[in-house]
C-alpha atoms as a PDB file:
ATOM      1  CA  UNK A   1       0.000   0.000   0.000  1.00  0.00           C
ATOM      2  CA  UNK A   2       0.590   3.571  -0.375  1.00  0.00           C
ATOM      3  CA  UNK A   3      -0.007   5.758   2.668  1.00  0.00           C
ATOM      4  CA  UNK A   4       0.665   9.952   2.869  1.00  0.00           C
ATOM      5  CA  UNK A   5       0.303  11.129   6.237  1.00  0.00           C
ATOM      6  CA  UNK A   6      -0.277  14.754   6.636  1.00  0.00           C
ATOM      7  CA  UNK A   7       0.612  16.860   9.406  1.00  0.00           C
ATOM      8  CA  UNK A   8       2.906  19.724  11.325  1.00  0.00           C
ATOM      9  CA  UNK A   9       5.972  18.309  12.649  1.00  0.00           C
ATOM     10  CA  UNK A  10       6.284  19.815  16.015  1.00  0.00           C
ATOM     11  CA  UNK A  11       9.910  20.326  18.798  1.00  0.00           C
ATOM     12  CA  UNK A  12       7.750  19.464  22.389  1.00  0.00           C
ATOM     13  CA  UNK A  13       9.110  20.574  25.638  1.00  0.00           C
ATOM     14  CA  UNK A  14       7.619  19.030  28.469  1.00  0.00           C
ATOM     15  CA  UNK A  15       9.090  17.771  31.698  1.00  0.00           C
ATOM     16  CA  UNK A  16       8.771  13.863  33.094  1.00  0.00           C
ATOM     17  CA  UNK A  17       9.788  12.848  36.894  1.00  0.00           C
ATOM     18  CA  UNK A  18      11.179  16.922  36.864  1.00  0.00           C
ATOM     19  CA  UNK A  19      13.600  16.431  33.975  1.00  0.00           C
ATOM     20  CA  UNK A  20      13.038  18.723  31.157  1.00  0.00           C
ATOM     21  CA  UNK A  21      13.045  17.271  27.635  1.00  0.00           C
ATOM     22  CA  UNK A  22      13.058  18.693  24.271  1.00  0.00           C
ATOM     23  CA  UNK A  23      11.302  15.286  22.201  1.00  0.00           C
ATOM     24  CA  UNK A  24      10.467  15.227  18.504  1.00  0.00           C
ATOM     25  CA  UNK A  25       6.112  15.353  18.404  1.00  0.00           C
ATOM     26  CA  UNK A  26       3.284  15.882  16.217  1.00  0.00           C
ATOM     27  CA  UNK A  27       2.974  13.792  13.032  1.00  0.00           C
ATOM     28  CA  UNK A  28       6.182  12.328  14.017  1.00  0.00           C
ATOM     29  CA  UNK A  29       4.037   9.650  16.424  1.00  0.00           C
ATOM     30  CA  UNK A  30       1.509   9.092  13.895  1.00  0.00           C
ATOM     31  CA  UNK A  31       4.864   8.214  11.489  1.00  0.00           C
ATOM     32  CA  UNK A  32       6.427   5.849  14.074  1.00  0.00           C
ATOM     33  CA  UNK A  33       3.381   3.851  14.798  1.00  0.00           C
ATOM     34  CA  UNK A  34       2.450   2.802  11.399  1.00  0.00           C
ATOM     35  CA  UNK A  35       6.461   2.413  10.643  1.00  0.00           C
ATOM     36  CA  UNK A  36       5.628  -0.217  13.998  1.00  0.00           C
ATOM     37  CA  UNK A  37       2.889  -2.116  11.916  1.00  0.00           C
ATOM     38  CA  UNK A  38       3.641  -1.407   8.495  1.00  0.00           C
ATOM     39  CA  UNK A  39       4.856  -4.158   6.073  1.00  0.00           C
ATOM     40  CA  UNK A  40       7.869  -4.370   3.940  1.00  0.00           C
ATOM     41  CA  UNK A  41       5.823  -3.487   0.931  1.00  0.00           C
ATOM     42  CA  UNK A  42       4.016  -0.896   1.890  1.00  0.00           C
ATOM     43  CA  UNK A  43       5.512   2.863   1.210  1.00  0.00           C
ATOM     44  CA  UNK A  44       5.212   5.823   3.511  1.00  0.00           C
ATOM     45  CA  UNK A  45       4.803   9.119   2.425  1.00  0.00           C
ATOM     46  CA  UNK A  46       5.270  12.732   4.773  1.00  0.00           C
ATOM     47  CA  UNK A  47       3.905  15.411   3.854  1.00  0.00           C
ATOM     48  CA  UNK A  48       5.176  17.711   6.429  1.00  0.00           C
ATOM     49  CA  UNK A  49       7.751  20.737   7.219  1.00  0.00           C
ATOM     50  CA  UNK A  50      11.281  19.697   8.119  1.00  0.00           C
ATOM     51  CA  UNK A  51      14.063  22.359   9.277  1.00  0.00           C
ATOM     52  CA  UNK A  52      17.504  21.239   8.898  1.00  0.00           C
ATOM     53  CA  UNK A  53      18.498  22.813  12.082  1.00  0.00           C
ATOM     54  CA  UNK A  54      16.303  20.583  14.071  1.00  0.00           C
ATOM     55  CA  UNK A  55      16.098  17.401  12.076  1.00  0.00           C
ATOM     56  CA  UNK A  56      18.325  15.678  14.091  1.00  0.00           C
ATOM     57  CA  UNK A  57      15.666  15.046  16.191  1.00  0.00           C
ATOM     58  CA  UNK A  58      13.155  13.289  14.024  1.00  0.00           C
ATOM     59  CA  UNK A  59      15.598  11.883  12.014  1.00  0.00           C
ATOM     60  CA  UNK A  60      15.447   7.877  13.163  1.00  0.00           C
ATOM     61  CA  UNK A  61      11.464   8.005  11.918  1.00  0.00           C
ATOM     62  CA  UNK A  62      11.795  10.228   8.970  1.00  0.00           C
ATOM     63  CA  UNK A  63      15.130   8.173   7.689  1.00  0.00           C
ATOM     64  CA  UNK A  64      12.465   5.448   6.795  1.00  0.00           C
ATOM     65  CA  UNK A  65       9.923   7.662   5.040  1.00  0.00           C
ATOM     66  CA  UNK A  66       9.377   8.691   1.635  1.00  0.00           C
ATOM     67  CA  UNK A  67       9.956  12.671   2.184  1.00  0.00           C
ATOM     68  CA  UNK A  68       9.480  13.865  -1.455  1.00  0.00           C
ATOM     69  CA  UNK A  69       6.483  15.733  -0.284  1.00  0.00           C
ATOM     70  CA  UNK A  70       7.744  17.801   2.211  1.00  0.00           C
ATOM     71  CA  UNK A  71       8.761  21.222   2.598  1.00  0.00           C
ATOM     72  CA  UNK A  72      11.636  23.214   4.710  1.00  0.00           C
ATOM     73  CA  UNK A  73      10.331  25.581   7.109  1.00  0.00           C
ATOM     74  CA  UNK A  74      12.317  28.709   8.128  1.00  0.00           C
ATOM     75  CA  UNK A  75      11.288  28.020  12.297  1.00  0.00           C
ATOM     76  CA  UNK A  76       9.734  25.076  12.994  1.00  0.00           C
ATOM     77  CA  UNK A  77       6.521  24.851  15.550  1.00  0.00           C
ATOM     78  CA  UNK A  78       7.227  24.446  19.148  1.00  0.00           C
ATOM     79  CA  UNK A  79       4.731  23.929  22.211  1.00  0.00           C
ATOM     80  CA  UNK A  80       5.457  23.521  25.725  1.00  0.00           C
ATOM     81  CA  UNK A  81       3.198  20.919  27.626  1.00  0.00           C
ATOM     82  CA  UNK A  82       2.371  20.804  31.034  1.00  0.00           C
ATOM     83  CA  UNK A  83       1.236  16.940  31.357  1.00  0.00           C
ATOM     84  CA  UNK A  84      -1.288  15.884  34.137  1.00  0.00           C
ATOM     85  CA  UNK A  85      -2.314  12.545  35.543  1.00  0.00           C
ATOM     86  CA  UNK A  86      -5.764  12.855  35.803  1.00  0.00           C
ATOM     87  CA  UNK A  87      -6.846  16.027  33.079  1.00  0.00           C
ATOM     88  CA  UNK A  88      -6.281  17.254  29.700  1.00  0.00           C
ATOM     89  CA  UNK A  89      -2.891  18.591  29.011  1.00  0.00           C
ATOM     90  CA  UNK A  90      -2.171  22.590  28.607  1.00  0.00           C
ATOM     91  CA  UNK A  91      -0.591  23.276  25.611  1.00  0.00           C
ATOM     92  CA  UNK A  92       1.351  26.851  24.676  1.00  0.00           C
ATOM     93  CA  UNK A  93       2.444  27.258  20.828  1.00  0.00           C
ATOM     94  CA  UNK A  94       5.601  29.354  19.876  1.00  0.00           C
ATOM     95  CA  UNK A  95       6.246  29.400  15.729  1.00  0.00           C
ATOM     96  CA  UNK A  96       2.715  28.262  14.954  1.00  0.00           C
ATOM     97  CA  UNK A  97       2.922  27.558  11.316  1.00  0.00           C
ATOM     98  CA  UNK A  98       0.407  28.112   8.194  1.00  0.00           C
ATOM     99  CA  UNK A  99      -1.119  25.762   6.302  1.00  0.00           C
ATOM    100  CA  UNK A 100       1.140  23.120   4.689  1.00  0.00           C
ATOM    101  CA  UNK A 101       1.653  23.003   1.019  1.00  0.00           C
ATOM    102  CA  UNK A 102      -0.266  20.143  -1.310  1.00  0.00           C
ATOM    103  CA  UNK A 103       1.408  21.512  -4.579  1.00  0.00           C
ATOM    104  CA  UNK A 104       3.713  18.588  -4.895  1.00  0.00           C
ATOM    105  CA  UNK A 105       1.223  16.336  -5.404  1.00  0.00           C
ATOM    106  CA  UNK A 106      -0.267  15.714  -9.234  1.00  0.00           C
ATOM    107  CA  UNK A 107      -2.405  12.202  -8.284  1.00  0.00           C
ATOM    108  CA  UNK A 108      -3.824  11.582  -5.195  1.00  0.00           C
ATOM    109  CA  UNK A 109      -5.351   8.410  -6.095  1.00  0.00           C
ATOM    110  CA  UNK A 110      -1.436   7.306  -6.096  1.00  0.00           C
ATOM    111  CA  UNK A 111      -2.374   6.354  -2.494  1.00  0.00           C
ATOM    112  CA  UNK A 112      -4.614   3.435  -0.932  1.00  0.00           C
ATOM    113  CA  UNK A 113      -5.848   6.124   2.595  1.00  0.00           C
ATOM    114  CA  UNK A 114      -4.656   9.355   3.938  1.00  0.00           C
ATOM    115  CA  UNK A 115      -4.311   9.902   7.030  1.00  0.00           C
ATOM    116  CA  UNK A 116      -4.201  13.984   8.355  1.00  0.00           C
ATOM    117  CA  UNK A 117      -3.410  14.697  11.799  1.00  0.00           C
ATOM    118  CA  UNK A 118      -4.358  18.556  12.828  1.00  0.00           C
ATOM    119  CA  UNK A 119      -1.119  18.399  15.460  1.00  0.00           C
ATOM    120  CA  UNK A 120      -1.348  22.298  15.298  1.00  0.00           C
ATOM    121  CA  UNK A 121      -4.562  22.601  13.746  1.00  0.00           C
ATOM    122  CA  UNK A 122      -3.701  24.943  11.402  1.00  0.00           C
ATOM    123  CA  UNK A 123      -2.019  21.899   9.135  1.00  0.00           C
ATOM    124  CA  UNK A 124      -4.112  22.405   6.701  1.00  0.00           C
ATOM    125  CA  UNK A 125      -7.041  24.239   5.891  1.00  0.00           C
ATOM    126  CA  UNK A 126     -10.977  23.791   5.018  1.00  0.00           C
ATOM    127  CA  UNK A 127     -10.384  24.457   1.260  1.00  0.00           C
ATOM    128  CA  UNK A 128      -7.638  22.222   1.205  1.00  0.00           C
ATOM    129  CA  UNK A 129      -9.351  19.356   2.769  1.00  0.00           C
ATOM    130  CA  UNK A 130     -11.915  20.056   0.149  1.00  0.00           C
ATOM    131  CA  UNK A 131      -9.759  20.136  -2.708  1.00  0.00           C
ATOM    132  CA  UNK A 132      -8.007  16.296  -1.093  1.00  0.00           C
ATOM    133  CA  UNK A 133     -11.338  14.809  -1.177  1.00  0.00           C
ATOM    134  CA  UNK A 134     -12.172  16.270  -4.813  1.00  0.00           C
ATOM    135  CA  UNK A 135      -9.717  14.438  -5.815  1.00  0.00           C
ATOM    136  CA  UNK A 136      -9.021  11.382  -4.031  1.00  0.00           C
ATOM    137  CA  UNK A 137     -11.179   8.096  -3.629  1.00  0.00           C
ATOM    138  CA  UNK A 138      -9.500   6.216  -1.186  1.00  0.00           C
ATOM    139  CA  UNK A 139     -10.294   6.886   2.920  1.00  0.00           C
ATOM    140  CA  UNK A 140      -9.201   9.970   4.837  1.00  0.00           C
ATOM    141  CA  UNK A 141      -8.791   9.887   7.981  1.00  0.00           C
ATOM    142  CA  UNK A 142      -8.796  12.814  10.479  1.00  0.00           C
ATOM    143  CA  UNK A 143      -8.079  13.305  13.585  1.00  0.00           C
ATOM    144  CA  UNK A 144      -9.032  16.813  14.678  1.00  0.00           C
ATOM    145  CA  UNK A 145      -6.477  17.134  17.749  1.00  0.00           C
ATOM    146  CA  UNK A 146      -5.929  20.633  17.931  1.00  0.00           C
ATOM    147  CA  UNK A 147      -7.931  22.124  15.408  1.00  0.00           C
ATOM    148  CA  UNK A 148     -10.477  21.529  18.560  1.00  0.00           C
ATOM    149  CA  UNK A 149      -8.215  24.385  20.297  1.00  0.00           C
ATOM    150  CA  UNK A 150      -8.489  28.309  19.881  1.00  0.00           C
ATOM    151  CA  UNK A 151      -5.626  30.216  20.064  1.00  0.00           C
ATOM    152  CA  UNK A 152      -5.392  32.936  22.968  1.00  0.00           C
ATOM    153  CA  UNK A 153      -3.168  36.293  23.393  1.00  0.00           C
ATOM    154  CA  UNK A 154      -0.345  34.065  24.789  1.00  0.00           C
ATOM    155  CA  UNK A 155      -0.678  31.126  22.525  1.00  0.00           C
ATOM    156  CA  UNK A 156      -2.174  28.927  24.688  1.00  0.00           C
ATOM    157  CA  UNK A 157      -4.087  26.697  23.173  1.00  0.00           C
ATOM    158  CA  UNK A 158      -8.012  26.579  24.787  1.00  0.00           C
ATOM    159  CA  UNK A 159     -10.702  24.456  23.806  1.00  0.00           C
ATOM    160  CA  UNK A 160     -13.846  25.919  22.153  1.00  0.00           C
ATOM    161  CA  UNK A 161     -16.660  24.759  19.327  1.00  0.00           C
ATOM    162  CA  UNK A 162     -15.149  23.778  15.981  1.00  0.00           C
ATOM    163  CA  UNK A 163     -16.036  26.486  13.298  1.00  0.00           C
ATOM    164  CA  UNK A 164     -17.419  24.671  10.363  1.00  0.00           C
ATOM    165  CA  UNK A 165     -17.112  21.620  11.808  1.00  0.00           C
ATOM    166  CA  UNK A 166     -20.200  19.844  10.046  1.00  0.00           C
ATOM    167  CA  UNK A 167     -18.004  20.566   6.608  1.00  0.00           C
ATOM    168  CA  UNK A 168     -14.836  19.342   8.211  1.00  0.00           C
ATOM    169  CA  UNK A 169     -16.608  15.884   8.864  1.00  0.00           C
ATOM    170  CA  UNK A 170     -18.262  16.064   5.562  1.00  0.00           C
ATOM    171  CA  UNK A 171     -15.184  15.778   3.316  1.00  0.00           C
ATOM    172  CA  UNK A 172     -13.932  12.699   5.450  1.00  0.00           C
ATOM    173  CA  UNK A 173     -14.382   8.881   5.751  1.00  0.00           C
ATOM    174  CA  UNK A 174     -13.217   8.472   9.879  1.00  0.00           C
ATOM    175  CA  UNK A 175     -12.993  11.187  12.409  1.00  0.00           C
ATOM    176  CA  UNK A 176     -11.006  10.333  15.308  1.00  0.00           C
ATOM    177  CA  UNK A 177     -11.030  12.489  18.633  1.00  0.00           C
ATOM    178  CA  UNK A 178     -10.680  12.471  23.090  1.00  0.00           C
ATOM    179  CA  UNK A 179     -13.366  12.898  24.671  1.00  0.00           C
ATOM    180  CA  UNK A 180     -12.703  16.078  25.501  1.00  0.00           C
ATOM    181  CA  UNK A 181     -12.163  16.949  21.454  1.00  0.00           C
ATOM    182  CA  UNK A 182     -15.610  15.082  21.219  1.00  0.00           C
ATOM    183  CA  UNK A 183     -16.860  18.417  22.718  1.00  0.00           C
ATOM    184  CA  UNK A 184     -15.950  20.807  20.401  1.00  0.00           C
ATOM    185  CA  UNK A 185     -17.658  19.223  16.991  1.00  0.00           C
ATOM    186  CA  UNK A 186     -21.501  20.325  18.069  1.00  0.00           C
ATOM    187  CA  UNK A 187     -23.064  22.491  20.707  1.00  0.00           C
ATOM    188  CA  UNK A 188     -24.596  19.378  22.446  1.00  0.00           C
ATOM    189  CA  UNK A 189     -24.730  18.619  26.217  1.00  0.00           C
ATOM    190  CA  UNK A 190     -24.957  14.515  25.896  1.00  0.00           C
ATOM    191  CA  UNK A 191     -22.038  13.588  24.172  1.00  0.00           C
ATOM    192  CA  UNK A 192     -24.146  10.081  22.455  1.00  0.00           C
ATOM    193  CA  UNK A 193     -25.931  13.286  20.661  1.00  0.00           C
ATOM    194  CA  UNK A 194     -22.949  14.664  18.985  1.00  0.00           C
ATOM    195  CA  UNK A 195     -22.078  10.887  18.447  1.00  0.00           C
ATOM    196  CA  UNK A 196     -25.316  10.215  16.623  1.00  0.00           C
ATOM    197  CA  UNK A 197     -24.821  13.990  14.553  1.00  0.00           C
ATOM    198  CA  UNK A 198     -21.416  12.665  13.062  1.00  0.00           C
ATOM    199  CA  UNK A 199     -22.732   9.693  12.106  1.00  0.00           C
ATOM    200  CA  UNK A 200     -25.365  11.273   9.989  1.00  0.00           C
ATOM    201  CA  UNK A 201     -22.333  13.028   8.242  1.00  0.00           C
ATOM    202  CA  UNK A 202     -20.212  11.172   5.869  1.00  0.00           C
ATOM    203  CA  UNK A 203     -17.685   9.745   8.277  1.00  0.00           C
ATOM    204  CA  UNK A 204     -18.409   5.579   8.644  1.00  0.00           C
ATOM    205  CA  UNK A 205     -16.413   5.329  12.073  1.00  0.00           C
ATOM    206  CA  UNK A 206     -15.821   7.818  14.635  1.00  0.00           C
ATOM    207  CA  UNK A 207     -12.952   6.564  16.754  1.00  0.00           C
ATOM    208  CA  UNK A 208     -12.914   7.730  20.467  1.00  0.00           C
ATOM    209  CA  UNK A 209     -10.033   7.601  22.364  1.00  0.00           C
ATOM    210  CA  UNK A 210     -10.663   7.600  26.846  1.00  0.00           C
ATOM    211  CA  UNK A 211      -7.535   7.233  28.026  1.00  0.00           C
ATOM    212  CA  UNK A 212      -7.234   4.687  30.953  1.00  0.00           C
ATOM    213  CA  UNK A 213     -11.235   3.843  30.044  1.00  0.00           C
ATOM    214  CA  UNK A 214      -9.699   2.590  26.696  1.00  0.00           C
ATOM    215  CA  UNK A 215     -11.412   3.625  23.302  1.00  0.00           C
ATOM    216  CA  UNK A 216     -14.549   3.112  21.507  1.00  0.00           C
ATOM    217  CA  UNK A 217     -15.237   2.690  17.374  1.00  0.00           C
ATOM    218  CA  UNK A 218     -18.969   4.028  16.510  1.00  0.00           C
ATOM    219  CA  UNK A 219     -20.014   2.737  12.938  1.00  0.00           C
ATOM    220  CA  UNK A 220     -23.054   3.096  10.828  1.00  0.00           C
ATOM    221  CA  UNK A 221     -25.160   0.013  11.290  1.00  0.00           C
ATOM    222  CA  UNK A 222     -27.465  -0.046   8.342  1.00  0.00           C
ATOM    223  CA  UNK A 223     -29.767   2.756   9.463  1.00  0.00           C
ATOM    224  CA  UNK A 224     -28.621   1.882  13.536  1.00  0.00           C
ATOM    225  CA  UNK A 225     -25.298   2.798  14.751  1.00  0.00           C
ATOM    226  CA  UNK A 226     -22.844   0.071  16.258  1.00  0.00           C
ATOM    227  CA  UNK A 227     -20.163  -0.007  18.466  1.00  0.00           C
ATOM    228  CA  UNK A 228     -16.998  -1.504  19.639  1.00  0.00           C
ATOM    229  CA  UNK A 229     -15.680  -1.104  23.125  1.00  0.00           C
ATOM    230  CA  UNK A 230     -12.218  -2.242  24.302  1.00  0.00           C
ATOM    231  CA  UNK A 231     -10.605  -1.575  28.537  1.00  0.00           C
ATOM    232  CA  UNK A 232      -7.093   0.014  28.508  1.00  0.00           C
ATOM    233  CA  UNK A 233      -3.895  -2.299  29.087  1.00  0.00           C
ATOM    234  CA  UNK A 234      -2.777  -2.718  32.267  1.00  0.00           C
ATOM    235  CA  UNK A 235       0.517  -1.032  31.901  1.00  0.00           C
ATOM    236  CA  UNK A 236       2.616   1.745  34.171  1.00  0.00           C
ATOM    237  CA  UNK A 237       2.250   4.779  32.776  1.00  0.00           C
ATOM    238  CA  UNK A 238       5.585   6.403  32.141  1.00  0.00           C
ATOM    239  CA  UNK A 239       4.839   9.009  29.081  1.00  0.00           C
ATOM    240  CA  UNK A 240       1.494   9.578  27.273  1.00  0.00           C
ATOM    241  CA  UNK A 241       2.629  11.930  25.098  1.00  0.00           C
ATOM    242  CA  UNK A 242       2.054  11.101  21.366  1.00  0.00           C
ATOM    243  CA  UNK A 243      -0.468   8.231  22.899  1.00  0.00           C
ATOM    244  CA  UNK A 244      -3.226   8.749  20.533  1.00  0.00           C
ATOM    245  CA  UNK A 245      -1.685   9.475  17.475  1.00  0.00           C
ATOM    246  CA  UNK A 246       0.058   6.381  17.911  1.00  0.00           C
ATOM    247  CA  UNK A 247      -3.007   4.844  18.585  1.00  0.00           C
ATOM    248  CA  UNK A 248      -4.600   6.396  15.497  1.00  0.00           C
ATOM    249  CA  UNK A 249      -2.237   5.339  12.688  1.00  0.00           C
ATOM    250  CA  UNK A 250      -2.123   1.655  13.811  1.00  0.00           C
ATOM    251  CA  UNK A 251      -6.114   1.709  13.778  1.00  0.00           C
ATOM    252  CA  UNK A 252      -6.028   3.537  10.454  1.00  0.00           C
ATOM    253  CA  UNK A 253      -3.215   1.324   8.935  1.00  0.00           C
ATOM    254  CA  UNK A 254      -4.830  -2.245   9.877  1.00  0.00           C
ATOM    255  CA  UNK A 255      -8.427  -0.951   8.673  1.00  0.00           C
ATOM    256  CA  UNK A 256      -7.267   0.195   5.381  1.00  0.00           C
ATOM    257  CA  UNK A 257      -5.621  -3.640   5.259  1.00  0.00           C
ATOM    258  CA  UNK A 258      -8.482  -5.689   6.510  1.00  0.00           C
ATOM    259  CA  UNK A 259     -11.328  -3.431   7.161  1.00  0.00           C
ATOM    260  CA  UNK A 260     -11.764  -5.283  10.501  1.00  0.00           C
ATOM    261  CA  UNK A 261     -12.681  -2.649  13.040  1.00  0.00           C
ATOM    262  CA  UNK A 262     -12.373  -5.070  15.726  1.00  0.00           C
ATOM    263  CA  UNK A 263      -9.359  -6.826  15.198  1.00  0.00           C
ATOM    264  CA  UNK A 264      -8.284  -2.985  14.717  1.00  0.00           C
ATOM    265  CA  UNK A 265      -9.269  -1.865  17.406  1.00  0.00           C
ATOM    266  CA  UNK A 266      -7.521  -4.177  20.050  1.00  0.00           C
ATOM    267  CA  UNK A 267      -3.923  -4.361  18.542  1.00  0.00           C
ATOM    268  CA  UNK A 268      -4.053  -0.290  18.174  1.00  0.00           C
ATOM    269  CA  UNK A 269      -4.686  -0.577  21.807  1.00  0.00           C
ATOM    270  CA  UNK A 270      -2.108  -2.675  22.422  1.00  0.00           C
ATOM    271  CA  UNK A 271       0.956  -0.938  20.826  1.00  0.00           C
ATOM    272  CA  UNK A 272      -0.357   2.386  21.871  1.00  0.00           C
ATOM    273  CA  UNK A 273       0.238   1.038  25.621  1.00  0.00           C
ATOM    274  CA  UNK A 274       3.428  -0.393  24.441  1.00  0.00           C
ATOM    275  CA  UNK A 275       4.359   3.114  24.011  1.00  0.00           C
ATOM    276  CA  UNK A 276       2.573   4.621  27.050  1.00  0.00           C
ATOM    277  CA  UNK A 277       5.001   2.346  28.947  1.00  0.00           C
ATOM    278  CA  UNK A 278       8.291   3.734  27.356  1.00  0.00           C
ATOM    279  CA  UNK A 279       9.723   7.433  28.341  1.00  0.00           C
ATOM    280  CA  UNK A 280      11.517   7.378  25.257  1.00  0.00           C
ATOM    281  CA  UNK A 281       9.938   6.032  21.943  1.00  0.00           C
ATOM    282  CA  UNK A 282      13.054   4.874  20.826  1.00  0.00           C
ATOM    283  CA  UNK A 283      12.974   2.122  23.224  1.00  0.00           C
ATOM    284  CA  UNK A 284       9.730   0.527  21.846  1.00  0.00           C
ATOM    285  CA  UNK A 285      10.168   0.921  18.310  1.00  0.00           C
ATOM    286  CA  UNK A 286      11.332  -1.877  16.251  1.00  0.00           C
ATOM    287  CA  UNK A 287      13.186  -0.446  13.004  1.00  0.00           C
ATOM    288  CA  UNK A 288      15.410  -2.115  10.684  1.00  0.00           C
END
């Protein structure tokens, strides 16, 4: 298969056990856990911004990806998280970048899914996502991370509604989202409600991610809607960072293989604890 993933690359500062570490983030997780799963065969493509300055840093996942479709940026985006055990993360941006480029691409039907990550959530625009699904066939798959986030006077990043959301979901095949992201597609107090609204949109699985609850698929059921539920590994937490994108492009990969949401489902969870249990990512990834 071919695969483009689509997202900011992003320098994270965040401390663990009171040591402060500068870690490669953003679509860099969503890289190294299909690069986990992937086969031989298949073929990776980034479409992302790189800065030689930094590369260093995201260089042992991006070695093993087809970077054609990438761009150097002058200052590459930075955020500084401040990690909790039992609430969402606080996120502050410096360098927050503008849209990424698609001009490098002629034919998107060149890939079998695409998989777009909104790490910053300005990645890439409304238009843009319009003009992928135009012209591609295959499954995109989105998960709305940050575009869930406003932007305040000092870059902190702050939840609020989606604009546009209902056209955001319209232009894609599966939406994946926290619960607390779950919050900011529709002005609804029951969260099943703003379940049941995306799944009148185009989407055909909305993948919810809960943390130590585990994570939930919702799919369209004929005219019902189903639902897969699967518990959290019993692992010790050591980082969560970069958790759910992890989790996303294992899901993604295996359902554009087998279309078994299931099967899916429960080794995404798996490797995503895998790399819950690990401070550094390096220690759980398994690359020729």
């Amino acid at each position: 298969m071919n695969i483009l993933l689509i997202g900011h690359s992003i320098i994270d500062h965040y401390k663990i056990e009171n040591i402060e570490l500068i870690k490669p983030g953003g679509i860099y997780y969503s890289a190294a856990g299909m690069l986990y799963i992937k086969n031989n065969e298949d073929n990776l493509f980034l479409l992302t911004g790189i800065n030689k300055n930094s590369y260093n840093l995201f260089e042992k996942v991006y070695s093993k990806l087809n970077l054609t479709l990438s761009t150097e940026l002058d200052n590459m985006p930075e955020v500084s998280l401040k990690i909790y055990e039992h609430q969402e993360r606080d996120e502050f941006y410096k360098n927050i970048s503008s849209p990424l480029s698609l001009d490098k691409i002629n034919d998107w039907n060149l890939f079998n899914g695409i998989l777009i990550n909104m790490i910053t959530g300005f990645d890439i625009s409304l238009d843009q996502l319009k003009y992928i699904r135009k012209n591609f066939n295959g499954l995109i798959y989105l998960d709305i991370h940050t575009l869930s986030r406003g932007v305040d006077e000092n870059l902190k990043r702050n939840f609020r509604l989606i604009p546009q959301a209902e056209e955001w979901l319209s232009n894609i095949d599966i939406v994946q989202c926290n619960e607390n992201e779950l919050k900011t597609l529709f002005n609804y107090e029951d969260d099943y409600m703003i379940i049941k609204k995306v799944m009148t949109l185009k989407p055909e699985l909305l993948v919810l991610t809960k943390g130590m609850n585990g994570a939930e698929v919702y799919f369209k059921d004929n005219h019902q809607i189903g639902k897969y539920s699967i518990q959290a590994e019993k692992v010790v937490v050591k980082n969560k960072v970069g958790c759910g994108d992890i989790f996303g492009s294992v899901f993604f990969y295996l359902y554009l293989r087998t279309h078994d949401i299931m099967n899916s489902l429960k080794i995404a969870n798996k490797i995503a604890a895998l790399s819950v249990s690990s401070v550094n990512i390096e220690d759980w990834l398994k690359l020729c």
